[in-house]
Protein backbone atom coordinates (compact mmCIF):
# COMPACT_ATOMS: atom_id res chain seq x y z
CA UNK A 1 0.00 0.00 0.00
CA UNK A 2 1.23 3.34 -1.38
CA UNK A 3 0.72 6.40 1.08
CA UNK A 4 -1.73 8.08 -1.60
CA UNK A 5 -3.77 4.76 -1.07
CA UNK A 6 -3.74 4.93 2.42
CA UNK A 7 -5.56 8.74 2.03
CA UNK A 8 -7.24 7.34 -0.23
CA UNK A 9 -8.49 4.42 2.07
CA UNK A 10 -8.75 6.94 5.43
CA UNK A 11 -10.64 9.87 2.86
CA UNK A 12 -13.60 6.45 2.11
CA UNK A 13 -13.67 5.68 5.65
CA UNK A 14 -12.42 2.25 4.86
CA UNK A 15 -9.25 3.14 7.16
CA UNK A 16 -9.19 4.94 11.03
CA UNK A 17 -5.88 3.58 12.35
CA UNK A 18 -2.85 2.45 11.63
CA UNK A 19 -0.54 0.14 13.93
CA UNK A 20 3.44 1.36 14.20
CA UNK A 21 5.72 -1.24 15.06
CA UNK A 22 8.89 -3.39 15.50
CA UNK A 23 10.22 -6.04 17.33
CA UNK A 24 12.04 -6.37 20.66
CA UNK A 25 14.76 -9.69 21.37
CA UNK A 26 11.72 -11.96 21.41
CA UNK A 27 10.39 -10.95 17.85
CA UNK A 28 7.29 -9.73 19.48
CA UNK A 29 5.51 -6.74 17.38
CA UNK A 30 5.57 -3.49 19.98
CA UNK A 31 4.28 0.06 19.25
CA UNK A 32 1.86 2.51 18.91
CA UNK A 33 -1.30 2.56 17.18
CA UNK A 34 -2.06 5.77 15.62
CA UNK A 35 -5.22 7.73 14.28
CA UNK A 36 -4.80 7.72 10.86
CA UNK A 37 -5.29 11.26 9.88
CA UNK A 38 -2.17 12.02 12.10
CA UNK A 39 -0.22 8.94 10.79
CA UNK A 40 -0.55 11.08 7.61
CA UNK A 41 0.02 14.41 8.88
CA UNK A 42 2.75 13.30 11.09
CA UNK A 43 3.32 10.09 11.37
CA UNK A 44 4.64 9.08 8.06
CA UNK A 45 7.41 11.49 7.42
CA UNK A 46 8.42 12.66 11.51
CA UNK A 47 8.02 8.73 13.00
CA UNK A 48 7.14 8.52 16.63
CA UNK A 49 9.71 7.73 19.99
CA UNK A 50 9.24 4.80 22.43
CA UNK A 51 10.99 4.08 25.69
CA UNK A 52 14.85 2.53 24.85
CA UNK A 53 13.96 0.14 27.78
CA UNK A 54 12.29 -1.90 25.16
CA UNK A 55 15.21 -3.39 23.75
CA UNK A 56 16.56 -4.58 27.43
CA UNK A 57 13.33 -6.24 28.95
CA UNK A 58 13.06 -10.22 29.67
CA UNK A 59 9.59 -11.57 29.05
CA UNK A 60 7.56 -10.23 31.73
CA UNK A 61 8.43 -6.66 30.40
CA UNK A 62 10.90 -6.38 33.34
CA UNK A 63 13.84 -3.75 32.62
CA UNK A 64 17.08 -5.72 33.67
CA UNK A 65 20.06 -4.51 35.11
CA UNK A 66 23.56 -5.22 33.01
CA UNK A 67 23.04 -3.00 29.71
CA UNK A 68 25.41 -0.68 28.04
CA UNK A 69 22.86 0.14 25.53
CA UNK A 70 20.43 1.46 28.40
CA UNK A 71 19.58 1.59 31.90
CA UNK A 72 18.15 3.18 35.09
CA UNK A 73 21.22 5.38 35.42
CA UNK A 74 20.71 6.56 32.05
CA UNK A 75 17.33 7.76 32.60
CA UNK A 76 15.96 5.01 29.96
CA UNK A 77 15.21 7.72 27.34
CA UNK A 78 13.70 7.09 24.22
CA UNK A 79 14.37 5.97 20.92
CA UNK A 80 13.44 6.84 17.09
CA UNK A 81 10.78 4.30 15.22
CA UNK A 82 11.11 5.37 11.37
CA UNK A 83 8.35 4.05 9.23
CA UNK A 84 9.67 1.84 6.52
CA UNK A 85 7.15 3.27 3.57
CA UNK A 86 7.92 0.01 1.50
CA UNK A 87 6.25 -1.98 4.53
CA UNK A 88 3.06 0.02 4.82
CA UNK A 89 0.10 -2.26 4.42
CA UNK A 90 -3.62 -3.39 5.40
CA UNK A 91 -3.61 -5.59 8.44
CA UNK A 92 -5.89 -8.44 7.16
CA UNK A 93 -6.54 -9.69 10.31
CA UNK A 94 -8.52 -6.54 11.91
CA UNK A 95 -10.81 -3.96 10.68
CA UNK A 96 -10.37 -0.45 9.62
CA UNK A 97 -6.40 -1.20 10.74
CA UNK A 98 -2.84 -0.75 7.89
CA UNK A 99 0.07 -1.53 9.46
CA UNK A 100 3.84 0.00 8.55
CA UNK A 101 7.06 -1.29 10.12
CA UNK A 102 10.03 0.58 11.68
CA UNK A 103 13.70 1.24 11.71
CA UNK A 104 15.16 1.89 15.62
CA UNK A 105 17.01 4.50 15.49
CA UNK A 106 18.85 7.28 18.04
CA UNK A 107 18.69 10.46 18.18
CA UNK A 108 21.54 11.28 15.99
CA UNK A 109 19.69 9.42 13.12
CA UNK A 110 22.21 6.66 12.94
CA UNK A 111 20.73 2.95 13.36
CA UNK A 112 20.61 0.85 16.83
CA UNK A 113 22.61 -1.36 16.13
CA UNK A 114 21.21 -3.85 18.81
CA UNK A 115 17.33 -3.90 17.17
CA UNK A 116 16.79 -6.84 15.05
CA UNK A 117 15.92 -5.38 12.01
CA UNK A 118 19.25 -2.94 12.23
CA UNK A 119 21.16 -6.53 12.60
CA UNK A 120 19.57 -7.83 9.55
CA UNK A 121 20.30 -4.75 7.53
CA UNK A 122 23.86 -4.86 8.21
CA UNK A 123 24.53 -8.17 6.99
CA UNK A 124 21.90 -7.49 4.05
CA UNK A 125 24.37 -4.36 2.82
CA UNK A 126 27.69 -6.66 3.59
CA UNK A 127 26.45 -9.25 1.43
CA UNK A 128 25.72 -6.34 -1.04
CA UNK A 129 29.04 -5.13 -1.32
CA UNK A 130 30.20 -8.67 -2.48
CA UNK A 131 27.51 -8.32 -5.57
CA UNK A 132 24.78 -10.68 -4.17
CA UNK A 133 21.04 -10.38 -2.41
CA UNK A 134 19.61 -13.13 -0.71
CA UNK A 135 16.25 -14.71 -1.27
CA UNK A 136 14.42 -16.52 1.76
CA UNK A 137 11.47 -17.90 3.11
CA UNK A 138 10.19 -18.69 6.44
CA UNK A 139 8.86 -22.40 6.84
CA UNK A 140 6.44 -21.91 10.50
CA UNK A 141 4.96 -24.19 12.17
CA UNK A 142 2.48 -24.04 15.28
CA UNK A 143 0.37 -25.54 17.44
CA UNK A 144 -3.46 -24.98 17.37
CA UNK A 145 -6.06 -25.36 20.54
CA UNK A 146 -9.44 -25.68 21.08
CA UNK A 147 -8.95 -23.26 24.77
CA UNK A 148 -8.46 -19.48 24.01
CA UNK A 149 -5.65 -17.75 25.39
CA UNK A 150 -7.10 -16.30 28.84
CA UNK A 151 -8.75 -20.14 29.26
CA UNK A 152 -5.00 -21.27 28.69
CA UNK A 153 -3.56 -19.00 30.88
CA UNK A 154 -6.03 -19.63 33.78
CA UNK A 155 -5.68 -23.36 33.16
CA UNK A 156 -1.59 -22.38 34.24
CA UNK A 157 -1.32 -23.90 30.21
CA UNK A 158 -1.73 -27.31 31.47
CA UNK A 159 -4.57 -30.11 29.79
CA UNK A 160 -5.20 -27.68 26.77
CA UNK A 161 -7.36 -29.25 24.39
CA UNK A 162 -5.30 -29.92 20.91
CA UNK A 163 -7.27 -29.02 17.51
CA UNK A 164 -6.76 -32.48 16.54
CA UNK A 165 -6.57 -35.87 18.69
CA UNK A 166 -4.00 -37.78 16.44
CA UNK A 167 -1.02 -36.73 14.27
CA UNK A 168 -2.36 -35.53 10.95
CA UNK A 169 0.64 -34.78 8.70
CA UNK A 170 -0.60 -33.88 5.13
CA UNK A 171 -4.30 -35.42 6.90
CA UNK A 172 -7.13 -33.48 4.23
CA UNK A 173 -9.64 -34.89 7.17
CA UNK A 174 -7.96 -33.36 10.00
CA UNK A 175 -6.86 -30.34 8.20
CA UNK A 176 -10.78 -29.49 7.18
CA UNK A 177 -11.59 -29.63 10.95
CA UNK A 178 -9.40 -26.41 11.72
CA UNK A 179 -9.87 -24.65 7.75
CA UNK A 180 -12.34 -22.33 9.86
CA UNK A 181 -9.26 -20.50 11.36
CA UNK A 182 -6.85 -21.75 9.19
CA UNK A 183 -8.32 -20.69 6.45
CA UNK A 184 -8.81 -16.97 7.73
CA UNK A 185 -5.54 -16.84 8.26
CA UNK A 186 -4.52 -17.50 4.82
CA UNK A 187 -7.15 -14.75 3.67
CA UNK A 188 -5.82 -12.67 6.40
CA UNK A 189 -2.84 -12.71 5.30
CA UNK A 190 -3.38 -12.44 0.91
CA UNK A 191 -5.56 -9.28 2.27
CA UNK A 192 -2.25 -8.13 4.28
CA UNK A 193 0.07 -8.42 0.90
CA UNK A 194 1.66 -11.65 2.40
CA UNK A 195 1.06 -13.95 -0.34
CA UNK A 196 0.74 -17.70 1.28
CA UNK A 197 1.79 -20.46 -0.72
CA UNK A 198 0.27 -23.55 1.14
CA UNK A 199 -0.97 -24.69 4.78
CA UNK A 200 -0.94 -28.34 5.78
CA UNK A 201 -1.28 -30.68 8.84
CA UNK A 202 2.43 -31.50 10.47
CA UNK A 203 3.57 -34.35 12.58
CA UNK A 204 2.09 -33.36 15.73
CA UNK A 205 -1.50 -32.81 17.53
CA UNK A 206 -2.78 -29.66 16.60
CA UNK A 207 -0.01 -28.87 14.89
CA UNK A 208 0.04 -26.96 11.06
CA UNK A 209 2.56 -25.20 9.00
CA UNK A 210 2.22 -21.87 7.16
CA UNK A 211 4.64 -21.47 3.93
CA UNK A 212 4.57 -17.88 2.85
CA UNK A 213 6.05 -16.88 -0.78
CA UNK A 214 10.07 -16.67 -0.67
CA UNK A 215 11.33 -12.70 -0.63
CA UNK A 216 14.58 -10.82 -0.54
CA UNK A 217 15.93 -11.31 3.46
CA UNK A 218 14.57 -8.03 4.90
CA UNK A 219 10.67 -8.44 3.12
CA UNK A 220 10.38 -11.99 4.34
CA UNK A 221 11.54 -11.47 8.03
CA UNK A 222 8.94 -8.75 7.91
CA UNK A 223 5.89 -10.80 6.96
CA UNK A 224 7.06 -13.73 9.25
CA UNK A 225 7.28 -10.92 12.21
CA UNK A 226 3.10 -9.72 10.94
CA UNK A 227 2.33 -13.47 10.11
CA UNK A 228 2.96 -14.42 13.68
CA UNK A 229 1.26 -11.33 15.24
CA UNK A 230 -1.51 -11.57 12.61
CA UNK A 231 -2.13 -14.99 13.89
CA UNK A 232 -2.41 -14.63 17.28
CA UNK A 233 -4.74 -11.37 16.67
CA UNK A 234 -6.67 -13.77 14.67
CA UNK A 235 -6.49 -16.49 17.45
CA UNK A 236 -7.43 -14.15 20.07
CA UNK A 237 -10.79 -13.09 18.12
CA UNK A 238 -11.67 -16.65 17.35
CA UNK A 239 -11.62 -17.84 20.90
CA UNK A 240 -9.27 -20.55 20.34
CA UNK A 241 -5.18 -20.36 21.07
CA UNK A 242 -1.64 -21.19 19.10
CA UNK A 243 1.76 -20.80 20.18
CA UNK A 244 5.16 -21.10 18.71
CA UNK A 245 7.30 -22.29 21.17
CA UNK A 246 9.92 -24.63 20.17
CA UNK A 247 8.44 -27.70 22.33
CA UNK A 248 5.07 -27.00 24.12
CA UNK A 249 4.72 -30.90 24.69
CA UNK A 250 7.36 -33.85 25.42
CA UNK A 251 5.45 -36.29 23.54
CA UNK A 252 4.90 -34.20 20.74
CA UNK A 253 6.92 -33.09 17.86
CA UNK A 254 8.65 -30.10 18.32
CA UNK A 255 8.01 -26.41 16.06
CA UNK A 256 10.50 -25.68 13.66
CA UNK A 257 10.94 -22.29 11.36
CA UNK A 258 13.24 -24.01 8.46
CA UNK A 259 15.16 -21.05 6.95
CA UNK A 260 15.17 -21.40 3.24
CA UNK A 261 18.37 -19.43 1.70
CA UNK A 262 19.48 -18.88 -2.25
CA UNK A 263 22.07 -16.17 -3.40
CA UNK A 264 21.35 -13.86 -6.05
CA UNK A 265 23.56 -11.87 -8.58
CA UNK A 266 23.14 -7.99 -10.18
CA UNK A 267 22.02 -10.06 -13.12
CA UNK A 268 19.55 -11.58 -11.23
CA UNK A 269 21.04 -14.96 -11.37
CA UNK A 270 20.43 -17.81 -8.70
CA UNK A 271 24.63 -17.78 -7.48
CA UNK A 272 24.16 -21.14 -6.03
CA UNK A 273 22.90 -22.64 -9.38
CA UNK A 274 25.73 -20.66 -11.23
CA UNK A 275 28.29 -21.30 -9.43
CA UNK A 276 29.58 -24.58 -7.40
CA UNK A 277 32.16 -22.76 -5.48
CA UNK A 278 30.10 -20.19 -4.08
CA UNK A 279 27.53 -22.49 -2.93
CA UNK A 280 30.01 -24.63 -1.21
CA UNK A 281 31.71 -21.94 0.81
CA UNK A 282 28.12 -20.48 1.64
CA UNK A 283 27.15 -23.79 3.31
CA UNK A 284 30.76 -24.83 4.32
CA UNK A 285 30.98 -21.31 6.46
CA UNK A 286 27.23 -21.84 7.36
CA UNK A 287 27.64 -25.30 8.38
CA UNK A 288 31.28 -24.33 10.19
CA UNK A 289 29.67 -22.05 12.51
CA UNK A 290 26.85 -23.29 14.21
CA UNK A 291 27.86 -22.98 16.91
CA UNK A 292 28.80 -19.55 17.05
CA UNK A 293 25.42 -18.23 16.08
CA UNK A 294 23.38 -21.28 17.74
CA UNK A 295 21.65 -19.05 20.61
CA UNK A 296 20.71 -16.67 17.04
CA UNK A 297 18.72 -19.82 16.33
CA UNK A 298 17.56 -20.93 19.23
CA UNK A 299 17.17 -18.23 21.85
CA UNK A 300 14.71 -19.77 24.40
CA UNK A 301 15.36 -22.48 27.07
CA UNK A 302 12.47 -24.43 25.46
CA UNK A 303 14.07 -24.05 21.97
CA UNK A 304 16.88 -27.24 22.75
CA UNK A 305 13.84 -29.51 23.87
CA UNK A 306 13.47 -29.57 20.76
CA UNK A 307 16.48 -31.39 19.56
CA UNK A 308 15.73 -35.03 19.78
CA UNK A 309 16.65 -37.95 17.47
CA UNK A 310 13.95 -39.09 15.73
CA UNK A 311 11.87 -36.67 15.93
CA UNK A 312 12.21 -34.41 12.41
CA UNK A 313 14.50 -31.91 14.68
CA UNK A 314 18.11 -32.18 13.72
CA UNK A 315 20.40 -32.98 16.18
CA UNK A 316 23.77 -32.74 14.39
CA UNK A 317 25.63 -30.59 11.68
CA UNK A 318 25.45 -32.04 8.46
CA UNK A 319 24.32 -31.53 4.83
CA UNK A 320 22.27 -33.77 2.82
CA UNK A 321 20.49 -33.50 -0.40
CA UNK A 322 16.82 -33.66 0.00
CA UNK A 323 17.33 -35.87 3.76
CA UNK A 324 15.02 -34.44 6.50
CA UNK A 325 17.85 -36.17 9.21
CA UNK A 326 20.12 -33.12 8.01
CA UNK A 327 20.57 -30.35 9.89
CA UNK A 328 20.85 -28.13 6.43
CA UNK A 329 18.80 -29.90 3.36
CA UNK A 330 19.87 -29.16 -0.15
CA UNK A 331 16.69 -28.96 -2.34
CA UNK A 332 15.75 -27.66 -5.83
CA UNK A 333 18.02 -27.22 -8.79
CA UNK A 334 18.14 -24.80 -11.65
CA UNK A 335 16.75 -21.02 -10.26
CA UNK A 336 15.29 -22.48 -7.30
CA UNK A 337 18.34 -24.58 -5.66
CA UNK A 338 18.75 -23.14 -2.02
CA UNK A 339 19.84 -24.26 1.32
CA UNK A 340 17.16 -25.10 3.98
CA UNK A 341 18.58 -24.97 7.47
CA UNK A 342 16.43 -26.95 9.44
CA UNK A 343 17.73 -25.74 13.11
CA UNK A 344 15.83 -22.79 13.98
CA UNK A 345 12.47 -23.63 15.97
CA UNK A 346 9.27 -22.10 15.75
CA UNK A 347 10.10 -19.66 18.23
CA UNK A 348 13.34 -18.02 16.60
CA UNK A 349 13.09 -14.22 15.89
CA UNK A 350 13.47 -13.95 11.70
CA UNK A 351 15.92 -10.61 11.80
CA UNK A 352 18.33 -12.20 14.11
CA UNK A 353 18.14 -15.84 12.92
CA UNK A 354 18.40 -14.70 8.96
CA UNK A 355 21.12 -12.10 9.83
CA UNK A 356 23.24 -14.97 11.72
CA UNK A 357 22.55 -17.06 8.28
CA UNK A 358 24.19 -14.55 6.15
CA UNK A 359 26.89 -13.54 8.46
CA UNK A 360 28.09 -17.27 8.63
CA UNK A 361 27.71 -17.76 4.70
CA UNK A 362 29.51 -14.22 4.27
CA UNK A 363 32.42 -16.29 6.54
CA UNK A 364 32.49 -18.83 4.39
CA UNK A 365 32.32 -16.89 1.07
CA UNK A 366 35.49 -15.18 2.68
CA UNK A 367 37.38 -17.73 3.84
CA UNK A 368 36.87 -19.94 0.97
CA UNK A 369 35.52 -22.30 3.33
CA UNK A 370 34.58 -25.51 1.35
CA UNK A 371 31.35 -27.63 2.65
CA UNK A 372 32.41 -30.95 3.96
CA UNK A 373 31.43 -34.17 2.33
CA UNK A 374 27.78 -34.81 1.55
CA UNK A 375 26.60 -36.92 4.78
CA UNK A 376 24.23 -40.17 2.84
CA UNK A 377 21.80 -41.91 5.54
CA UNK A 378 20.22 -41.37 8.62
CA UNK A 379 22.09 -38.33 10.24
CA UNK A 380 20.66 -39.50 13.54
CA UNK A 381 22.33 -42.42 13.53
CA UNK A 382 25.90 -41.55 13.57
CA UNK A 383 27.78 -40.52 16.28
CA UNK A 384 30.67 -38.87 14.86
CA UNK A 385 28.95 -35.89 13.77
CA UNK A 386 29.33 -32.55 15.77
CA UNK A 387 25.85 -32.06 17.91
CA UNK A 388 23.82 -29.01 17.98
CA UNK A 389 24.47 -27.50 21.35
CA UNK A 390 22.33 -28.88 24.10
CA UNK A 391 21.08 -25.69 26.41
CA UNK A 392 21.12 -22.23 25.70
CA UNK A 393 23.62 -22.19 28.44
CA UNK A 394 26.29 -23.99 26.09
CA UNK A 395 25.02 -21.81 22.73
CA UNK A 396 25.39 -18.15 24.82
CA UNK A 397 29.30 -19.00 25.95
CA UNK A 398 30.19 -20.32 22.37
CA UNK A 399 28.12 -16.84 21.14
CA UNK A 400 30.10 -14.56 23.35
CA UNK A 401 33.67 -16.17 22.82
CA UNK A 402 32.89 -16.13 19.05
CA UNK A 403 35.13 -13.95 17.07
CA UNK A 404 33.31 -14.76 14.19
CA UNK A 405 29.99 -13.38 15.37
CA UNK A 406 32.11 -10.11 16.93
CA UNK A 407 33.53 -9.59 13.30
CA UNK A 408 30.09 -10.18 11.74
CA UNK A 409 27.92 -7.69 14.26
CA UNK A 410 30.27 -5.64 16.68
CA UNK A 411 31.20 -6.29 19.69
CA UNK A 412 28.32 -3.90 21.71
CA UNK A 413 25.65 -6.44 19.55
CA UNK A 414 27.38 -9.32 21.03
CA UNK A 415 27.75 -8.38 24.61
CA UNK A 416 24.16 -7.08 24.44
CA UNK A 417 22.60 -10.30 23.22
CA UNK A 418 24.80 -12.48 25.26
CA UNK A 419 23.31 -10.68 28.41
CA UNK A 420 19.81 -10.97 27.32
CA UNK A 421 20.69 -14.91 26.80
CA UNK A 422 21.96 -14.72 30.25
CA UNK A 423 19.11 -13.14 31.91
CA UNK A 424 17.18 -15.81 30.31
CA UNK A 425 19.12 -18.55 31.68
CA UNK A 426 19.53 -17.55 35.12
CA UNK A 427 15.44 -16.68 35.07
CA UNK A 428 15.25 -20.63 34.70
CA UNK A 429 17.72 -21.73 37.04
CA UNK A 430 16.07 -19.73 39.82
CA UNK A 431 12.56 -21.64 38.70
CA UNK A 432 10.83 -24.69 39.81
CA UNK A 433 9.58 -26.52 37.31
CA UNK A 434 6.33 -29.43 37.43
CA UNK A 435 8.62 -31.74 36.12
CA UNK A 436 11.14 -31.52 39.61
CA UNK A 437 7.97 -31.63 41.67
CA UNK A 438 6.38 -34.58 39.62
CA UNK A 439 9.53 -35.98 40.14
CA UNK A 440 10.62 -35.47 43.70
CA UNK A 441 7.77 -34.42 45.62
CA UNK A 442 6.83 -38.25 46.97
CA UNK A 443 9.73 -40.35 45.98
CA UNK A 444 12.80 -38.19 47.16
């Protein structure tokens, strides 16, 4: 949507607000919602300031202590959120509602450089200066439930009521039962300029996937940021409730977001299909890094419950063509051959997780770094492979030691992140969990 169509939409009446966001750590949307008239007036070309305390809460909204980027003895001023015009759309999911995405930036115009989208633009212009864009596309899944989200919450999110009572991947049946709100989601979503390609049942109860139409990096980490809010605004008005988390049950399957990743030229060229060498270094220096960006991937304590054997989750670095035991999966040739890392969970946030993808490829592409031997068979199986890193503990000292990621995003994007991973950790060590008192409450 164009600003003249926006007046033209608020002049009809058809239009009365518009939502201002952008993400914090978690990928959750924040902002402002504005009266559309002044978005116009004002809005559009002057932006609007939040609280810099929004990039240094934990979950609960909580400002923590241990920030260079802000904190009570700064005063927790404000920051700048600059409309990005290109983003500006209708939000399907709500009435009367377009919604435009922001840029953080300071008061000297210049770009936080700890807000995910200024991560993702970095790397986006690095991997411009070496003559290539890069074309992705979320892969989402979720989990669907019968019990809204206040039932859920007051039911402490225990016995929630799946969507469906057995696992329905690709299941038409099952998949008809839940069209009602999946299938306003889809419509939510054309109506919101995110063009969906498919939905289908996945390999758990209640669960789905969402695949939305491959874009350059910065579009498509932008509609998977609105798909997921769009969703739950969706969710919310239906009565029923979804989540993303990595791993909401043992026994089920876990959520994955498989990144899908091609490299294009100024000639509009797919690189990897033109060129052997570049594609190997991409995935050599993608697959040669894991662990320094792992907590980029998987930046929850729930995400690593994720990685079981077995259980369409990789748990160790290795390439495959086409073999869903592979951490990254080779797929398509021709113009759409690309790299589908299959490590991120449900839960990641897009702008961090994508800019970690293209700063480890960018390593490779630099260093020449040639992918290791195609790995043929069941990656689960051996035990000679490295592992994915087991906690977020494990991935946050491996991110902070990392020169790579230091070279890749600065050292103040490091430290920053590494202390939000920490706050995280430490949050859970201080909890009891059911599972301790399940398990020691009678029998210790």
């Amino acid at each position: 949507m164009t600003p003249e169509e926006l007046a033209a939409a608020v002049a009809a009446d058809e239009i009365d607000t518009v939502v201002v966001g952008f993400t914090d750590h978690y990928g959750r949307l924040l902002g402002k919602r504005f009266d559309a008239d002044f978005f116009l007036e004002v809005g559009l070309t002057d932006g609007t300031h939040a609280c810099d305390y929004l990039l240094t809460v934990d979950m609960e909204m909580e400002p923590t202590p241990g920030y260079e980027y802000a904190s009570w003895e700064q005063g927790y001023g404000d920051f700048h959120l600059v409309p990005d015009r290109e983003t500006l759309r209708r939000a399907g999911w709500t009435d009367r509602t377009a919604v435009v995405l922001c840029d953080v930036h300071q008061h000297d115009h210049t770009p936080t450089a700890v807000a995910p989208r200024s991560m993702l633009r970095c790397q986006i212009e690095r991997l411009a200066d070496r003559g290539f864009t890069a074309r992705v596309a979320s892969e989402l899944e979720f989990f669907l439930y019968d019990d809204a989200y206040r039932t859920a919450h007051d039911k402490g999110y225990a016995d929630l009521r799946p969507a469906g009572w057995y696992i329905e991947d690709y299941h038409l049946l099952q998949g008809a039962r839940v069209e009602p709100f999946v299938g306003a989601v889809r419509r939510a979503l054309r109506a919101s300029d995110i063009p969906v390609e498919t939905t289908k049942g996945e390999w758990g109860r209640g669960q789905h996937e969402i695949n939305v139409r491959h874009a350059e990096a910065l579009a498509m980490a932008d509609r998977h940021v609105l798909m997921k809010h769009g969703m739950k605004e969706l969710a919310d008005r239906e009565g029923v409730g979804l989540t993303f988390m990595a791993k909401p049950h043992s026994a089920d399957a876990g959520s994955s977001c498989h990144l899908h990743v091609s490299l294009w030229n100024e000639e509009g060229a797919n690189v990897f299909a033109e060129s052997d060498e570049v594609f190997s270094w991409f995935l050599g220096g993608w697959l040669a890094h894991v662990d320094d960006f792992m907590a980029c991937y998987a930046p929850t304590i729930n995400s690593y419950k994720r990685y079981v054997d077995g259980s369409w989750a990789p748990t160790r670095i290795a390439w495959s063509h086409d073999n869903r035991t592979a951490g990254f999966r080779v797929v398509g040739v021709g113009s759409s051959k690309r790299i589908e890392c299959r490590i991120p969970g449900a839960d990641c946030n897009p702008y961090v997780a994508y800019a970690a993808s293209l700063a480890a490829g960018l390593r490779g592409i630099d260093e020449r770094i040639d992918a290791p031997p195609e790995f043929v068979g069941d990656v689960y199986q051996s035990r000679e492979l490295p592992r994915v890193p087991r906690t977020l503990e494990h991935a946050t000292v491996a991110f902070r030691a990392s020169a790579v990621a230091r070279e890749a995003f600065g050292d103040d994007v490091v430290d920053h992140y590494a202390h939000f991973h920490d706050i995280e950790v430490d949050a859970f060590h201080a909890s009891v969990t059911d599972w301790e008192r399940t398990r020691y409450f009678e029998r210790i």
